[in-house]
N, C-alpha and C. Protein backbone atom coordinates (compact mmCIF):
# COMPACT_ATOMS: atom_id res chain seq x y z
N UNK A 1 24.95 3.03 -5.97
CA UNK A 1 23.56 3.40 -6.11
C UNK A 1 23.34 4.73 -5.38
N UNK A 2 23.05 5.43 -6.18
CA UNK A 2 22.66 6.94 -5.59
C UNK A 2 20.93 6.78 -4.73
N UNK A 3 20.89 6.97 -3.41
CA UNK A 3 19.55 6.53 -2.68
C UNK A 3 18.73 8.22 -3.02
N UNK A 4 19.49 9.19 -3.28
CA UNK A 4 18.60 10.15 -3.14
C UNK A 4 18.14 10.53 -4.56
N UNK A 5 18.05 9.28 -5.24
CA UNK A 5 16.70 9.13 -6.38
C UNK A 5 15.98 8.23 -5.75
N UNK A 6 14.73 8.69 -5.89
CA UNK A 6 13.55 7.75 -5.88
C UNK A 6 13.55 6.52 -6.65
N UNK A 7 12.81 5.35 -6.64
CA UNK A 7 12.52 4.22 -6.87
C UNK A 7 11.36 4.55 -7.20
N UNK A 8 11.04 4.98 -8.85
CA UNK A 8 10.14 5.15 -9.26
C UNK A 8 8.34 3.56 -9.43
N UNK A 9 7.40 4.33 -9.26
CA UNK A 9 6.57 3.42 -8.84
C UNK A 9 5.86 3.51 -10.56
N UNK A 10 6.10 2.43 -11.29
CA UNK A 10 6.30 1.94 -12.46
C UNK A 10 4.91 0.80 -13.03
N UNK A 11 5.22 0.65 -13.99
CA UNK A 11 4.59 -0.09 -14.34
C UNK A 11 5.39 -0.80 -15.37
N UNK A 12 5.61 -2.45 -15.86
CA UNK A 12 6.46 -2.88 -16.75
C UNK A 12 6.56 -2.09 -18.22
N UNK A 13 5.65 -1.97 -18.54
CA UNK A 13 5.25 -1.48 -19.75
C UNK A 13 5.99 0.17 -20.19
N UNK A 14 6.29 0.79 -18.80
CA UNK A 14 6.31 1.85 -18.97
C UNK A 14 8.13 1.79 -19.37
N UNK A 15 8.91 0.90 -18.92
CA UNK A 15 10.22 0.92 -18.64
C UNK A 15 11.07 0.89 -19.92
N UNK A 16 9.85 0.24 -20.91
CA UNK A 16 10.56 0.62 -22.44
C UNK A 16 11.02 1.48 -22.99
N UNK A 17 10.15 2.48 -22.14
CA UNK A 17 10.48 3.98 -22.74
C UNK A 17 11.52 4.97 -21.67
N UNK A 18 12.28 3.97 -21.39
CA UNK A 18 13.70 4.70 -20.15
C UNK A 18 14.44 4.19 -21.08
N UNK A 19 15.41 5.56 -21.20
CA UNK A 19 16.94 5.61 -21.54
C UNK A 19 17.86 6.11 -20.51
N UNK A 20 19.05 5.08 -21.18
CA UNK A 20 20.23 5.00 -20.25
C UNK A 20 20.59 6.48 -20.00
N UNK A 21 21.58 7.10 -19.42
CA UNK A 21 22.15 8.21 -19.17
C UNK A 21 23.26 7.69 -17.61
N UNK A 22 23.87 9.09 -17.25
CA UNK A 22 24.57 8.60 -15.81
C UNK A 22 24.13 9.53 -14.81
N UNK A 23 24.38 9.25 -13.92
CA UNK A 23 24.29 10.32 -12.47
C UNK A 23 24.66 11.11 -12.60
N UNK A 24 25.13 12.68 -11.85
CA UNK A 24 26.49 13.75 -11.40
C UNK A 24 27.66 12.59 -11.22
N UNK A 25 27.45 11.55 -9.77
CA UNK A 25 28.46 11.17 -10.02
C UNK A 25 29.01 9.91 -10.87
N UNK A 26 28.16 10.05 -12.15
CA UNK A 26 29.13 9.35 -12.99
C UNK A 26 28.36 7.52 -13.13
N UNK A 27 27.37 7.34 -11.98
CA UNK A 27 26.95 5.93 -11.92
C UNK A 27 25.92 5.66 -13.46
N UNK A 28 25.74 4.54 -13.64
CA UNK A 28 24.83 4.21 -14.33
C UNK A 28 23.51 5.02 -14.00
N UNK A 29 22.84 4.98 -14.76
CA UNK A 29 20.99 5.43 -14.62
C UNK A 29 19.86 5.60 -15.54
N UNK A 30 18.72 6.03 -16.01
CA UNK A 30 18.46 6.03 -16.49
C UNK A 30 17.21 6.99 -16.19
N UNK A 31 16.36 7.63 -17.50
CA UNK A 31 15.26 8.82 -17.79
C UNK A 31 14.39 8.31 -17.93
N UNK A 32 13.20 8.35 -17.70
CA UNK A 32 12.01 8.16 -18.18
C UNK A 32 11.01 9.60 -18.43
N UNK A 33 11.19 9.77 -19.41
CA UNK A 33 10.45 11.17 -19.76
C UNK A 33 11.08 12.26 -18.80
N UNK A 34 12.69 12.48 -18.67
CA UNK A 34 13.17 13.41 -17.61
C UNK A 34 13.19 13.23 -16.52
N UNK A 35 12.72 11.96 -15.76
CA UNK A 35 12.97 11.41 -14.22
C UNK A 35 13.96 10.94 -14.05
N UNK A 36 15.07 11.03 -13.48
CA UNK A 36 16.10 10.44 -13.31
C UNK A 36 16.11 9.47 -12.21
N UNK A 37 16.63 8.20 -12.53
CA UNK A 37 16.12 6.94 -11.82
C UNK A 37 17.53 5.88 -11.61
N UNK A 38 17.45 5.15 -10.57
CA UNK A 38 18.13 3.95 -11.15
C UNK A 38 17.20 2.53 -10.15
N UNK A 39 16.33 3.05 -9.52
CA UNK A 39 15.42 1.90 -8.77
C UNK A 39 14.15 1.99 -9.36
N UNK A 40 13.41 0.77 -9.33
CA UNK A 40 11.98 0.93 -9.77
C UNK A 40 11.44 -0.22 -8.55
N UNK A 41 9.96 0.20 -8.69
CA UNK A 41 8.85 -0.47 -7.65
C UNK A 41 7.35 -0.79 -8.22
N UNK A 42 7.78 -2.13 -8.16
CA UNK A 42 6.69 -3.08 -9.02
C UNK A 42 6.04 -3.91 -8.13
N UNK A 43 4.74 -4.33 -8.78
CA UNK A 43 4.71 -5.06 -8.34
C UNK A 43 3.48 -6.17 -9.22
N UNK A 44 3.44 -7.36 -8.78
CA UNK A 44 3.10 -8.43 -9.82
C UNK A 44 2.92 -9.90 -9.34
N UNK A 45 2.98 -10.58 -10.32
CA UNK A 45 2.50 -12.07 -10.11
C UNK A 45 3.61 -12.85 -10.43
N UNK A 46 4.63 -13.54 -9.57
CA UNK A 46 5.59 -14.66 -9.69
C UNK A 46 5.25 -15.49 -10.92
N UNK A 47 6.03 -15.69 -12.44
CA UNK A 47 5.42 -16.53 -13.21
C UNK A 47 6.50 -17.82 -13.63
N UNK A 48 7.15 -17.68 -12.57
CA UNK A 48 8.56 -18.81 -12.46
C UNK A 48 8.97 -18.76 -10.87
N UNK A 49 9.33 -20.17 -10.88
CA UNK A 49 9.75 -20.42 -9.95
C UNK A 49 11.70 -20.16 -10.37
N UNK A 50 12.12 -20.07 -9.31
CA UNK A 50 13.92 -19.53 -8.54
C UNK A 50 14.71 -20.62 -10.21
N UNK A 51 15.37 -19.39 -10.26
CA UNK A 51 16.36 -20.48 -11.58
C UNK A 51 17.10 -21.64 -10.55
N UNK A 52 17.69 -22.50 -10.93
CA UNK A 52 18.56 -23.33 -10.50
C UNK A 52 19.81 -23.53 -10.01
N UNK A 53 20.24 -22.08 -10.91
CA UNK A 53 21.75 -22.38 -10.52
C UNK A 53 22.09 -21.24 -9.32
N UNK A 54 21.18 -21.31 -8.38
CA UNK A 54 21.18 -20.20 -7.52
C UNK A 54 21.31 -19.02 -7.64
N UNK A 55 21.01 -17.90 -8.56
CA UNK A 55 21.42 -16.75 -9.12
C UNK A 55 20.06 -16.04 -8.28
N UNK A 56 19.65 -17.16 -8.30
CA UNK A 56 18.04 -16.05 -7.56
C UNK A 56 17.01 -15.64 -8.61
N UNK A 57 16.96 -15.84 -9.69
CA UNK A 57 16.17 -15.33 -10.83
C UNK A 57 14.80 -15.94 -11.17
N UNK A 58 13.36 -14.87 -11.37
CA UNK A 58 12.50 -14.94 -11.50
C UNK A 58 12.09 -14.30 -12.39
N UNK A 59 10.79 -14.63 -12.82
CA UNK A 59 10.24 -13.92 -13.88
C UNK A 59 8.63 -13.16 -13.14
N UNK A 60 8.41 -11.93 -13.41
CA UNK A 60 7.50 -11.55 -13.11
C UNK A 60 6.20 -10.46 -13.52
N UNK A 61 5.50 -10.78 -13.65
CA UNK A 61 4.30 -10.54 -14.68
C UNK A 61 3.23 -9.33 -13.82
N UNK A 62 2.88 -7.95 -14.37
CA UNK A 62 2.76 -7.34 -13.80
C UNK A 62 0.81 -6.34 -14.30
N UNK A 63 1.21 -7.55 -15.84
CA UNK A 63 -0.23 -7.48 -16.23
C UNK A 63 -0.03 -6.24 -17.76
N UNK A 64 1.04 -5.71 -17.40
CA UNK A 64 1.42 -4.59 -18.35
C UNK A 64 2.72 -5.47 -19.14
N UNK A 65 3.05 -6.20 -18.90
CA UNK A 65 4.98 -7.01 -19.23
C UNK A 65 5.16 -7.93 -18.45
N UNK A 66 6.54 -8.28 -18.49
CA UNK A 66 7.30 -9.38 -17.77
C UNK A 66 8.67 -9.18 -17.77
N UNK A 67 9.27 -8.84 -16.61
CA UNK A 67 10.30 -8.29 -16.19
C UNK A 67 11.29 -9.71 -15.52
N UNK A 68 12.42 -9.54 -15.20
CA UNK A 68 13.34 -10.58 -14.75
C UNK A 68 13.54 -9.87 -13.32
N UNK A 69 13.75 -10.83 -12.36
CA UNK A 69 13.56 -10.20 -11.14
C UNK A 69 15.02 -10.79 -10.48
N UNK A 70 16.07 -10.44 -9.34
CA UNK A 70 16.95 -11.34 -9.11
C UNK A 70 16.92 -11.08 -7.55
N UNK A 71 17.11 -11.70 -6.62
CA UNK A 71 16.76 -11.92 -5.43
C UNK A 71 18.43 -11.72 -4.94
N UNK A 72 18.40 -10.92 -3.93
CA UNK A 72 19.56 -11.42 -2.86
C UNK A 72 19.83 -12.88 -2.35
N UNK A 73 20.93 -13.06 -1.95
CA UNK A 73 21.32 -14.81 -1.21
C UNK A 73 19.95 -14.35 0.13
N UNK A 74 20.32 -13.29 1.00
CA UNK A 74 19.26 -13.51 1.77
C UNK A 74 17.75 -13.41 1.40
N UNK A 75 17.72 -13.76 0.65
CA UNK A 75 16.26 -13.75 -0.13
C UNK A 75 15.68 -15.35 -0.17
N UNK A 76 17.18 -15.98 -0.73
CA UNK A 76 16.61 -17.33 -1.23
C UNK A 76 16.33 -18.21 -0.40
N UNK A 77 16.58 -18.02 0.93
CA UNK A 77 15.68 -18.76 1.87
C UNK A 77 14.65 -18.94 2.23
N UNK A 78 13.87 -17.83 1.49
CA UNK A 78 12.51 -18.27 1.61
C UNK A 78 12.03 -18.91 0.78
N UNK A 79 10.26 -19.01 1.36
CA UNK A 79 9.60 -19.78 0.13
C UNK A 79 9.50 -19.34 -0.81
N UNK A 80 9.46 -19.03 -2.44
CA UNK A 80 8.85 -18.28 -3.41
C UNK A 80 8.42 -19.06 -4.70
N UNK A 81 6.84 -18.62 -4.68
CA UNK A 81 6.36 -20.23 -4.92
C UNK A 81 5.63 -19.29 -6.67
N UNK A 82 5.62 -20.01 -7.49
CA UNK A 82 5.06 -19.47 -8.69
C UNK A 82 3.50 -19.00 -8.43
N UNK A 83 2.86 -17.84 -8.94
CA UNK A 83 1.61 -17.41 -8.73
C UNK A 83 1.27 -16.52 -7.48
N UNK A 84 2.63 -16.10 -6.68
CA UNK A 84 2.74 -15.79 -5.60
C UNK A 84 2.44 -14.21 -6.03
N UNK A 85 1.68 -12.94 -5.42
CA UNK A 85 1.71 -11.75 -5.55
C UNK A 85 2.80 -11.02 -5.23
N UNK A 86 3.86 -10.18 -5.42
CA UNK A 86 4.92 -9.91 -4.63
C UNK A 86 4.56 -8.20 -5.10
N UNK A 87 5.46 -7.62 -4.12
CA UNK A 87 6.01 -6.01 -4.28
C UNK A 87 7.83 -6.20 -3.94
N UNK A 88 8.35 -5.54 -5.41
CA UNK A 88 9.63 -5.63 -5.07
C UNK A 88 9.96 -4.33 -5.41
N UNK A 89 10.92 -3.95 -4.73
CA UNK A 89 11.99 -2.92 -5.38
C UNK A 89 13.43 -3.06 -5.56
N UNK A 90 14.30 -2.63 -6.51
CA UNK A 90 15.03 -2.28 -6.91
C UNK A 90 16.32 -2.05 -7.85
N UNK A 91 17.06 -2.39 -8.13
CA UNK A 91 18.15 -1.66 -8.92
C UNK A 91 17.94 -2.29 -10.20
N UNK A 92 17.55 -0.84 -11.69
CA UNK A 92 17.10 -1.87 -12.67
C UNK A 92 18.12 -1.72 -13.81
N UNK A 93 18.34 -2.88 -14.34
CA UNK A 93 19.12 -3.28 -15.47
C UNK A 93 18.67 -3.39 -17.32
N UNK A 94 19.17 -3.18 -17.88
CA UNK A 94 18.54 -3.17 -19.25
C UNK A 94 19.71 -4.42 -19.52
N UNK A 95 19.54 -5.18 -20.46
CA UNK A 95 20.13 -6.45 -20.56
C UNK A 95 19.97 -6.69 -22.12
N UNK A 96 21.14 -6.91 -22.82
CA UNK A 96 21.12 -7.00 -24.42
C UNK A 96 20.24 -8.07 -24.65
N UNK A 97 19.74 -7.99 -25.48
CA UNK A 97 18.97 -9.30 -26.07
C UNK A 97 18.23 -10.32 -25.41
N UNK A 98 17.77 -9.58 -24.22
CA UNK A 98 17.21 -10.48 -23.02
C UNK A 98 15.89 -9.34 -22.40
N UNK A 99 15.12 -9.94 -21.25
CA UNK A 99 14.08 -8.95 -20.74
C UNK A 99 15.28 -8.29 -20.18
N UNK A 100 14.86 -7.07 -19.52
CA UNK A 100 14.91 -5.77 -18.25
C UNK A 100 15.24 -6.99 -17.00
N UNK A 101 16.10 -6.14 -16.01
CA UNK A 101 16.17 -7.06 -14.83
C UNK A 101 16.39 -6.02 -13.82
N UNK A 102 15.91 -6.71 -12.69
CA UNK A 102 15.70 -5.73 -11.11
C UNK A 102 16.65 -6.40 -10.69
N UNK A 103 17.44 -6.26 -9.83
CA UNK A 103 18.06 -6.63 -8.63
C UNK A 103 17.76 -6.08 -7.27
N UNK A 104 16.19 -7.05 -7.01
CA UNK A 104 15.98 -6.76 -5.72
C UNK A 104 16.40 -6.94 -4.22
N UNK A 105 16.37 -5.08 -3.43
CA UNK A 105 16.45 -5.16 -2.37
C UNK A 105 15.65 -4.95 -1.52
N UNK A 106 13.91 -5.38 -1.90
CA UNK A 106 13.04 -5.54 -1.01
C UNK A 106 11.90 -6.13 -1.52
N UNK A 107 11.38 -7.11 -1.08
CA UNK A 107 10.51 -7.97 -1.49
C UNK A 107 9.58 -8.70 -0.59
N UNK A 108 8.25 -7.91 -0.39
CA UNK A 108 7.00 -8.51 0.40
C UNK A 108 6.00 -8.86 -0.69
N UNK A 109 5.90 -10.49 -0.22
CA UNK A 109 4.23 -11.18 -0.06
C UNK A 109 3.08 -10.50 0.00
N UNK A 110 2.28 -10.20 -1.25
CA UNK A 110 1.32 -9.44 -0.85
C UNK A 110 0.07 -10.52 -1.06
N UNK A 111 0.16 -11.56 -1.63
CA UNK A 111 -0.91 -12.55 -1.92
C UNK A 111 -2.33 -12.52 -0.89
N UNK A 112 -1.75 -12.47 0.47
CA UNK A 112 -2.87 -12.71 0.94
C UNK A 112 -3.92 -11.21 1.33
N UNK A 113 -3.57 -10.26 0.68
CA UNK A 113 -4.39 -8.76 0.45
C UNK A 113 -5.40 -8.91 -0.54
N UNK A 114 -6.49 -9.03 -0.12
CA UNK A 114 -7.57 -9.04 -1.16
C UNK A 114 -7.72 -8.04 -2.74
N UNK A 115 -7.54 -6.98 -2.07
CA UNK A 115 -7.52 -5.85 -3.18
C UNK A 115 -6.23 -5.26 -3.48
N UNK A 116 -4.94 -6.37 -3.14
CA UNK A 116 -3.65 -5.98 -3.85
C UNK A 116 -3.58 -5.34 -5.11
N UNK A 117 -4.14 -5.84 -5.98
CA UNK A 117 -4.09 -5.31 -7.79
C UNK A 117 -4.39 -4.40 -7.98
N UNK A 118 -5.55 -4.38 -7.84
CA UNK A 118 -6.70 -3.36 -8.05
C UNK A 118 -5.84 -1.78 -7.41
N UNK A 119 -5.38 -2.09 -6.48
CA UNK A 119 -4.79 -1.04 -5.40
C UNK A 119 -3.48 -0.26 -6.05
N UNK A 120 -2.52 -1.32 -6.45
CA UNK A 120 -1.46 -0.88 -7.36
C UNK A 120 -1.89 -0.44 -8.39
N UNK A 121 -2.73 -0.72 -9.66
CA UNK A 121 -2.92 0.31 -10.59
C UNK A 121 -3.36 1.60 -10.00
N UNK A 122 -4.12 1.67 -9.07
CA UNK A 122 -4.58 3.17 -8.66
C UNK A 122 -3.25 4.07 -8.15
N UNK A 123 -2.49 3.15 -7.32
CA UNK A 123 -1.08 3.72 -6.89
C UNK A 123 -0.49 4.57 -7.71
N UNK A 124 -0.19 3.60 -9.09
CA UNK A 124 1.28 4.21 -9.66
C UNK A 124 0.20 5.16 -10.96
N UNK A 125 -1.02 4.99 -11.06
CA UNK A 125 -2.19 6.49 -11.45
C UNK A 125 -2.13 7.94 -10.58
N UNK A 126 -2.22 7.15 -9.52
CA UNK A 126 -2.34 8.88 -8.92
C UNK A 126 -0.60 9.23 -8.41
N UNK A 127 0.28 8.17 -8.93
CA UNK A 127 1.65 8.76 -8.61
C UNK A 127 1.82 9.29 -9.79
N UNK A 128 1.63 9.14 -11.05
CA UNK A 128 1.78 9.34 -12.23
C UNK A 128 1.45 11.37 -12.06
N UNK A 129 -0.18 11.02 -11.71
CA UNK A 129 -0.62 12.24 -11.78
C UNK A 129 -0.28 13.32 -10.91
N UNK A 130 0.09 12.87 -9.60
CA UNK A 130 0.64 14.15 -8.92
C UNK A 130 2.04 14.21 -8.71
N UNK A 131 3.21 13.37 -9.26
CA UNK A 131 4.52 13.88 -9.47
C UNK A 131 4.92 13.66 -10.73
N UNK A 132 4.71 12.90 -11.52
CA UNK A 132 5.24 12.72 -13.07
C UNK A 132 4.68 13.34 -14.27
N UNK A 133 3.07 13.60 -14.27
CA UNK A 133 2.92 14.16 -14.88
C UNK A 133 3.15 16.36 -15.35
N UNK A 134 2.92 16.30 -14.08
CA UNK A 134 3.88 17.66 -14.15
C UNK A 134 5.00 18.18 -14.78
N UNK A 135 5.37 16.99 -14.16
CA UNK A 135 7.12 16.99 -15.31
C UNK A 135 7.23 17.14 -16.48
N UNK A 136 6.32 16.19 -16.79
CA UNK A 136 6.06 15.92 -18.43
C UNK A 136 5.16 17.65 -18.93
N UNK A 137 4.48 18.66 -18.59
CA UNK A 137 3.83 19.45 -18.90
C UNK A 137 5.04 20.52 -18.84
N UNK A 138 5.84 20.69 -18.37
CA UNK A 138 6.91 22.02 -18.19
C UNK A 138 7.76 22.30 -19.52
């Protein structure tokens, strides 16, 4: 994982429109309108509880889509309860014939923030507008 790309601040909806490509050095990655990426930062509403066979896998609903989410082992010790608000980031996967999947390496509880939602659409608006959309105008 190349860290000196950003972990673009996304929205589900938007991730349809990323294509694959690779790094300089050669790793997986992917474009979104010329951003070069391989982390994204979401965030959303738990709409499954932990798969079973310990893999760590969730589903998560962001109001725009529904993305597959996969948790570290040190993850699964906690609680993670369906309907739960979360902010996760990172490493995202395109998956044949299946949703998009994150393999997250950071994941806070935001449930008990009153104006969590509301807050993230304004976020990844005015991130849109003062680093991405530029991009897109050149």
């Amino acid at each position: 994982m190349d860290y000196n790309l950003a972990a673009l601040k996304v929205f589900c909806s938007q991730l349809n429109n990323a294509k694959a490509t690779t790094t300089q050095q050669s790793q997986a990655a992917f474009t979104l309108s010329g951003i070069l990426f391989q982390r994204v930062w979401l965030q959303g509403i738990l709409v499954s509880t932990p798969t079973t066979d310990s893999s760590g896998r969730f589903l998560l609903d962001d109001g725009t889509g529904v993305i597959e989410i996969q948790l570290l082992s040190d993850f699964l010790t906690l609680s993670w309860v369906k309907g739960m608000y979360v902010m996760v980031v990172g490493l995202y996967f395109v998956q044949k014939g299946s949703l998009p999947l994150v393999k997250i390496h950071k994941i806070v509880d935001l449930s008990p923030l009153p104006d969590r939602e509301s807050m993230w659409y304004l976020e990844v608006v005015e991130v849109f507008k003062l680093f991405y959309q530029p991009l897109f105008e050149e």
